[in-house]
Protein backbone atom coordinates (compact mmCIF):
# COMPACT_ATOMS: atom_id res chain seq x y z
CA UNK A 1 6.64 -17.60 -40.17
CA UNK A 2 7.49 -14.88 -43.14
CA UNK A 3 8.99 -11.87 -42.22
CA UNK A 4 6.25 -9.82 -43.19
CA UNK A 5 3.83 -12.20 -40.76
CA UNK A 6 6.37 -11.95 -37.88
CA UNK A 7 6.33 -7.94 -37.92
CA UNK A 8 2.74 -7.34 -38.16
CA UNK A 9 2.13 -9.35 -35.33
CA UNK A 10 0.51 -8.37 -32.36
CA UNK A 11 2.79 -7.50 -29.64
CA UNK A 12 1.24 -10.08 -26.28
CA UNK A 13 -0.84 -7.01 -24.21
CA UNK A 14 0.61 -6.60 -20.96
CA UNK A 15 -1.62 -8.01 -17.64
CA UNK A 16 -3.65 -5.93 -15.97
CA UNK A 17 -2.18 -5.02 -11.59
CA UNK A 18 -4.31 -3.83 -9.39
CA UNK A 19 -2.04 -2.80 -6.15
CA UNK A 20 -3.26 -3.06 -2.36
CA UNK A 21 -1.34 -1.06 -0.24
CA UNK A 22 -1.82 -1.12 3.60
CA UNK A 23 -1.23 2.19 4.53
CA UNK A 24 -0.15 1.97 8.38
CA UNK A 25 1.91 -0.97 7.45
CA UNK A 26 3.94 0.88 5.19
CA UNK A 27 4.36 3.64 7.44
CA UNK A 28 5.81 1.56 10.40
CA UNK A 29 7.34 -0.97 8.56
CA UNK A 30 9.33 1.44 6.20
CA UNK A 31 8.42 5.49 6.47
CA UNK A 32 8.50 5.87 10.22
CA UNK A 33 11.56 7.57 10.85
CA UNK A 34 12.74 8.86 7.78
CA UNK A 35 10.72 12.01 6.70
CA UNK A 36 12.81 12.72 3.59
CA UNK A 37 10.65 9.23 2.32
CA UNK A 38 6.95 9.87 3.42
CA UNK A 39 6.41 12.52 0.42
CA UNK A 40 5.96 9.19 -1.26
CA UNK A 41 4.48 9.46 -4.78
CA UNK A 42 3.03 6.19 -4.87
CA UNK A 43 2.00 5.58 -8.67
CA UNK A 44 5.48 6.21 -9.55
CA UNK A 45 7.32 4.10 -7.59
CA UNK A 46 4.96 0.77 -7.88
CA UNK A 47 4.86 1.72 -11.55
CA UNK A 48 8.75 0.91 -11.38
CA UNK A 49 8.52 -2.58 -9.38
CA UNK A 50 5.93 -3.67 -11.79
CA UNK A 51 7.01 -2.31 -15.38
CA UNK A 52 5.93 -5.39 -17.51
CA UNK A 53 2.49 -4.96 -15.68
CA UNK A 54 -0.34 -2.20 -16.50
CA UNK A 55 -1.02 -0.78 -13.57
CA UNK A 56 -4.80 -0.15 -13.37
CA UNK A 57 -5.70 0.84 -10.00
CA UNK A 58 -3.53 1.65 -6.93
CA UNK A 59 -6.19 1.00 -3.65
CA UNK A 60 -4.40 2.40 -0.57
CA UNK A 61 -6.29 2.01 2.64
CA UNK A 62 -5.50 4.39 5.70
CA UNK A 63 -7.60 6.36 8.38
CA UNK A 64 -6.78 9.96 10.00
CA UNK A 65 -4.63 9.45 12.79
CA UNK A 66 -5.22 11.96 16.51
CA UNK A 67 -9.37 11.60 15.82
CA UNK A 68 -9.78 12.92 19.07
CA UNK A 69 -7.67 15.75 19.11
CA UNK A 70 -9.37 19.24 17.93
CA UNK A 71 -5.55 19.94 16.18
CA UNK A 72 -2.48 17.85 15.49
CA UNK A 73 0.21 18.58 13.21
CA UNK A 74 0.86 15.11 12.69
CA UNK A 75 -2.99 15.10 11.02
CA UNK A 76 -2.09 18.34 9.10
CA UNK A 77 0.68 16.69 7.53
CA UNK A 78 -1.55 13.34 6.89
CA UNK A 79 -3.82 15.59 5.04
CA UNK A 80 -1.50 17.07 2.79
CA UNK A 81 0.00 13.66 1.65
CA UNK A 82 -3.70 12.30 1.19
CA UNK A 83 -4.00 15.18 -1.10
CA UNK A 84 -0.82 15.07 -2.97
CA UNK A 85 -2.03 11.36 -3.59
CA UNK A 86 -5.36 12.38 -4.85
CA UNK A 87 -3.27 13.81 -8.01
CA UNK A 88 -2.44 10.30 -9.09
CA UNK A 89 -4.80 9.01 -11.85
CA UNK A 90 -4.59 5.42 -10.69
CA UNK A 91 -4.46 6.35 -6.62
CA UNK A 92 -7.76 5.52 -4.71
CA UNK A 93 -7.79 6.33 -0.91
CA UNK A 94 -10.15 4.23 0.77
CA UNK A 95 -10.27 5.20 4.84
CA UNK A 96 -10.85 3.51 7.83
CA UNK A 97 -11.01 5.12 11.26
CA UNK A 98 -9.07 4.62 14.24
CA UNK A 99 -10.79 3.57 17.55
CA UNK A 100 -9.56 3.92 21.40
CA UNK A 101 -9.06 0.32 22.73
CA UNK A 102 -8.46 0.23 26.62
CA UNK A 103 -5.75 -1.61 27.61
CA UNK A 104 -4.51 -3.21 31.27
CA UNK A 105 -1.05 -1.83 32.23
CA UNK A 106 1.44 -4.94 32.40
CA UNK A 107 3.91 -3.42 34.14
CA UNK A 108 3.22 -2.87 38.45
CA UNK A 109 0.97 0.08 37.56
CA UNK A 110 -2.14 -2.44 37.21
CA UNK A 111 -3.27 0.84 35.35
CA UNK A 112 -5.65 1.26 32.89
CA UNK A 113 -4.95 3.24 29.47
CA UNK A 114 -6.38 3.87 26.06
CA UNK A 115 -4.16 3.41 22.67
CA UNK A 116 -5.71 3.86 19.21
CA UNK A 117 -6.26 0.89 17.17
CA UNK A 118 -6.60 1.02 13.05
CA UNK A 119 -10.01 -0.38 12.25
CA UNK A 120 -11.70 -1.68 8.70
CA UNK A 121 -8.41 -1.91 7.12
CA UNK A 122 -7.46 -5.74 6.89
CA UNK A 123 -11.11 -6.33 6.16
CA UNK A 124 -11.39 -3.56 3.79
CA UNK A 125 -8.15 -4.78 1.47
CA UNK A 126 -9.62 -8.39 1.63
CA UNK A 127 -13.31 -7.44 0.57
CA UNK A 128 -11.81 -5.00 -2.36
CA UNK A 129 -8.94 -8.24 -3.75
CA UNK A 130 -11.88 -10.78 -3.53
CA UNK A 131 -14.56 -8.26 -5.28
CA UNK A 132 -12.00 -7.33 -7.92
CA UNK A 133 -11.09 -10.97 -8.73
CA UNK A 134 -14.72 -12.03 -9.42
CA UNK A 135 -15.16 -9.27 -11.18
CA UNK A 136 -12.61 -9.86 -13.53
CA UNK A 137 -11.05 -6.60 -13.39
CA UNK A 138 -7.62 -7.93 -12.20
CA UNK A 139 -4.95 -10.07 -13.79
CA UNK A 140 -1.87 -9.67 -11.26
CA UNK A 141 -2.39 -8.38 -7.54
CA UNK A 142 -0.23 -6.94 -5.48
CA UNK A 143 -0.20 -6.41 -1.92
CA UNK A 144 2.03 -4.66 -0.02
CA UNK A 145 1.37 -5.59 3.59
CA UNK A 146 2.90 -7.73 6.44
CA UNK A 147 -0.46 -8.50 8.20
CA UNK A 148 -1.24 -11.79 8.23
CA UNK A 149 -4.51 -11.53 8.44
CA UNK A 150 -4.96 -11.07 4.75
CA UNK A 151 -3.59 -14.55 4.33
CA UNK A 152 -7.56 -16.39 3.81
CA UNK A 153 -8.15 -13.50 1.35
CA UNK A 154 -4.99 -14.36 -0.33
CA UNK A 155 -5.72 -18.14 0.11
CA UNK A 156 -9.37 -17.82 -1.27
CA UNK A 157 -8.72 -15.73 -4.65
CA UNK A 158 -5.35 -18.71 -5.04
CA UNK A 159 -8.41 -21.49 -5.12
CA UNK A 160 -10.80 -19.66 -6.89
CA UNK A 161 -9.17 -18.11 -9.07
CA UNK A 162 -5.73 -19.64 -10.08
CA UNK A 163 -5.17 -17.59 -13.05
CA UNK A 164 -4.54 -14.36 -11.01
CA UNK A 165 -0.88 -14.29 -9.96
CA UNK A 166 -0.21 -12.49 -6.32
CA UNK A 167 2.68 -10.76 -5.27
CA UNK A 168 3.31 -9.50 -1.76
CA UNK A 169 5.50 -6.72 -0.66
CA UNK A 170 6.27 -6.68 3.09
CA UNK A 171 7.06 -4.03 4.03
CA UNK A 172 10.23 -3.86 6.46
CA UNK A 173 13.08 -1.95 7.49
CA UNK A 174 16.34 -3.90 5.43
CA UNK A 175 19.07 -2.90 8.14
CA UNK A 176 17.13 -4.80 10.66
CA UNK A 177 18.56 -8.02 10.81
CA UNK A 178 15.11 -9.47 11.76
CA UNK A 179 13.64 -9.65 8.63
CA UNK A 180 9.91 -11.00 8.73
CA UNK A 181 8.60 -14.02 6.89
CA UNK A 182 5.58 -15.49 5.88
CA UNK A 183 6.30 -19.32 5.32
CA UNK A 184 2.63 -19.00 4.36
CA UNK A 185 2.12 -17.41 1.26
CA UNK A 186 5.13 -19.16 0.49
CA UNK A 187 3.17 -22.75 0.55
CA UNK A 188 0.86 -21.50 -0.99
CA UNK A 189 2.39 -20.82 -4.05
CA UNK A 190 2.38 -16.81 -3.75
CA UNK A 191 5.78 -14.55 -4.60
CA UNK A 192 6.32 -13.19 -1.49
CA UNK A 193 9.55 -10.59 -0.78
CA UNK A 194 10.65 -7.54 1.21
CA UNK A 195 9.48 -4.36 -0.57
CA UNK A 196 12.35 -3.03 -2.28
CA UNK A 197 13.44 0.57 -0.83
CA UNK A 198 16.47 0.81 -2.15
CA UNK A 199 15.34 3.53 -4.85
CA UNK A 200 12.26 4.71 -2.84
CA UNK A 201 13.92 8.49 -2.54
CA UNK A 202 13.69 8.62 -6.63
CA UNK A 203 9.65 8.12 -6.14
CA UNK A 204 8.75 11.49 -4.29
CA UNK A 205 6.14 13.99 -5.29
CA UNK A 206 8.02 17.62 -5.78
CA UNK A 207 7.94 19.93 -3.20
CA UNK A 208 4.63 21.71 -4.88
CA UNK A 209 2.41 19.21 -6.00
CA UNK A 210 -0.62 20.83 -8.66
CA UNK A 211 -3.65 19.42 -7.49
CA UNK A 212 -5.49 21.28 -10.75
CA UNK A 213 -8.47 24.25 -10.56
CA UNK A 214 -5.28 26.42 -9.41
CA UNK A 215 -5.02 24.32 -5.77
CA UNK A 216 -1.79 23.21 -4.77
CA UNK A 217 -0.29 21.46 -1.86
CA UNK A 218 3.45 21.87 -0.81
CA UNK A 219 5.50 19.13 1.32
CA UNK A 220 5.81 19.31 5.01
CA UNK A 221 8.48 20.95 6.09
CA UNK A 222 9.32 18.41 8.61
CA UNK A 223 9.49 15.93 5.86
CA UNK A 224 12.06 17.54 3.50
């Protein structure tokens, strides 16, 4: 090839990422318990696990936690992230809802008690990989969830569509020396690793985030 050949040559175009990020799961697995982390500016930091990659959509499924309480700070401060996120170009917040599920007590109570249970979300993240892979609008996913229930979404989109290369992210605390695996996604054929956190305090929105028409929404004090 001449030298003038070689440098007019078209650079190979990066693959398009779409990234599928189980919001819950990344909360307990990672955020719970360290507030200086959950101002988490999501775009930024999968932008910097996946540089070689164009990251074209970021789908991040959640659902507004204390639904049955008139107030809760805990929902305040839900609110504010899900609008700092909604000034991410690439962000999309899909939401589920959470629903009371009554439970037996198993300890000599023999009471009865209600806990709230995430709905739509493991069904909402497999629906939106499988749609996007037939649609041809992804060339790399990545999923950043420990639930194993995505695993027949996972394993349909590896049969019918081979060309699409997955990655999952679980998300888990690294000083706990049980580490979760998924032999799984392992066998079949899918890059599966702990989502690095290592850097995660460099990927936070600032303490003001511009939300544009002169709106603006500051961080939680709790979480700073």
């Amino acid at each position: 090839m001449s030298e003038i050949s070689a440098a007019t040559e078209s650079p190979t175009p990066r693959k398009r990422a779409i990234v599928y990020v189980d919001g819950f799961n990344l909360y307990f697995g990672v955020l719970q318990g360290r507030s200086n982390l959950k101002w988490l500016n999501l775009q930024s930091f999968m932008e910097s696990l996946r540089p070689d990659e164009i990251i074209v959509g970021i789908r991040y499924f959640t659902a507004m936690v204390d639904p049955q309480k008139p107030t809760s700070v805990c929902r305040d401060r839900q609110k504010r992230y899900l609008q700092a996120l909604g000034s991410c170009p690439q962000v999309e917040v899909i939401m589920g809802k959470y629903q009371l599920r009554e439970v037996n007590c198993r300890a000599r109570c023999r009471q009865k008690y209600q806990v709230p249970e995430e709905k739509k979300t493991d069904v909402g993240i497999a629906v939106r990989m499988i749609s996007d892979a037939i649609d041809e609008l992804v060339d790399r996913i990545v999923l950043v969830s420990g639930d194993s229930d995505l695993e027949p979404a996972v394993e349909w989109i590896r049969k019918r569509h081979p060309g699409i290369r997955i990655t999952v992210y679980i998300p888990q605390d690294p000083t706990n020396p049980k580490q979760r695996r998924n032999d799984t996604y392992q066998k079949m054929g899918v890059d599966v690793r702990p989502l690095p956190i290592g850097d995660i305090h460099r990927f936070q929105f600032p303490d003001v985030v511009d939300l544009g028409s002169g709106r603006k929404v500051e961080r939680p004090k709790e979480w700073k």
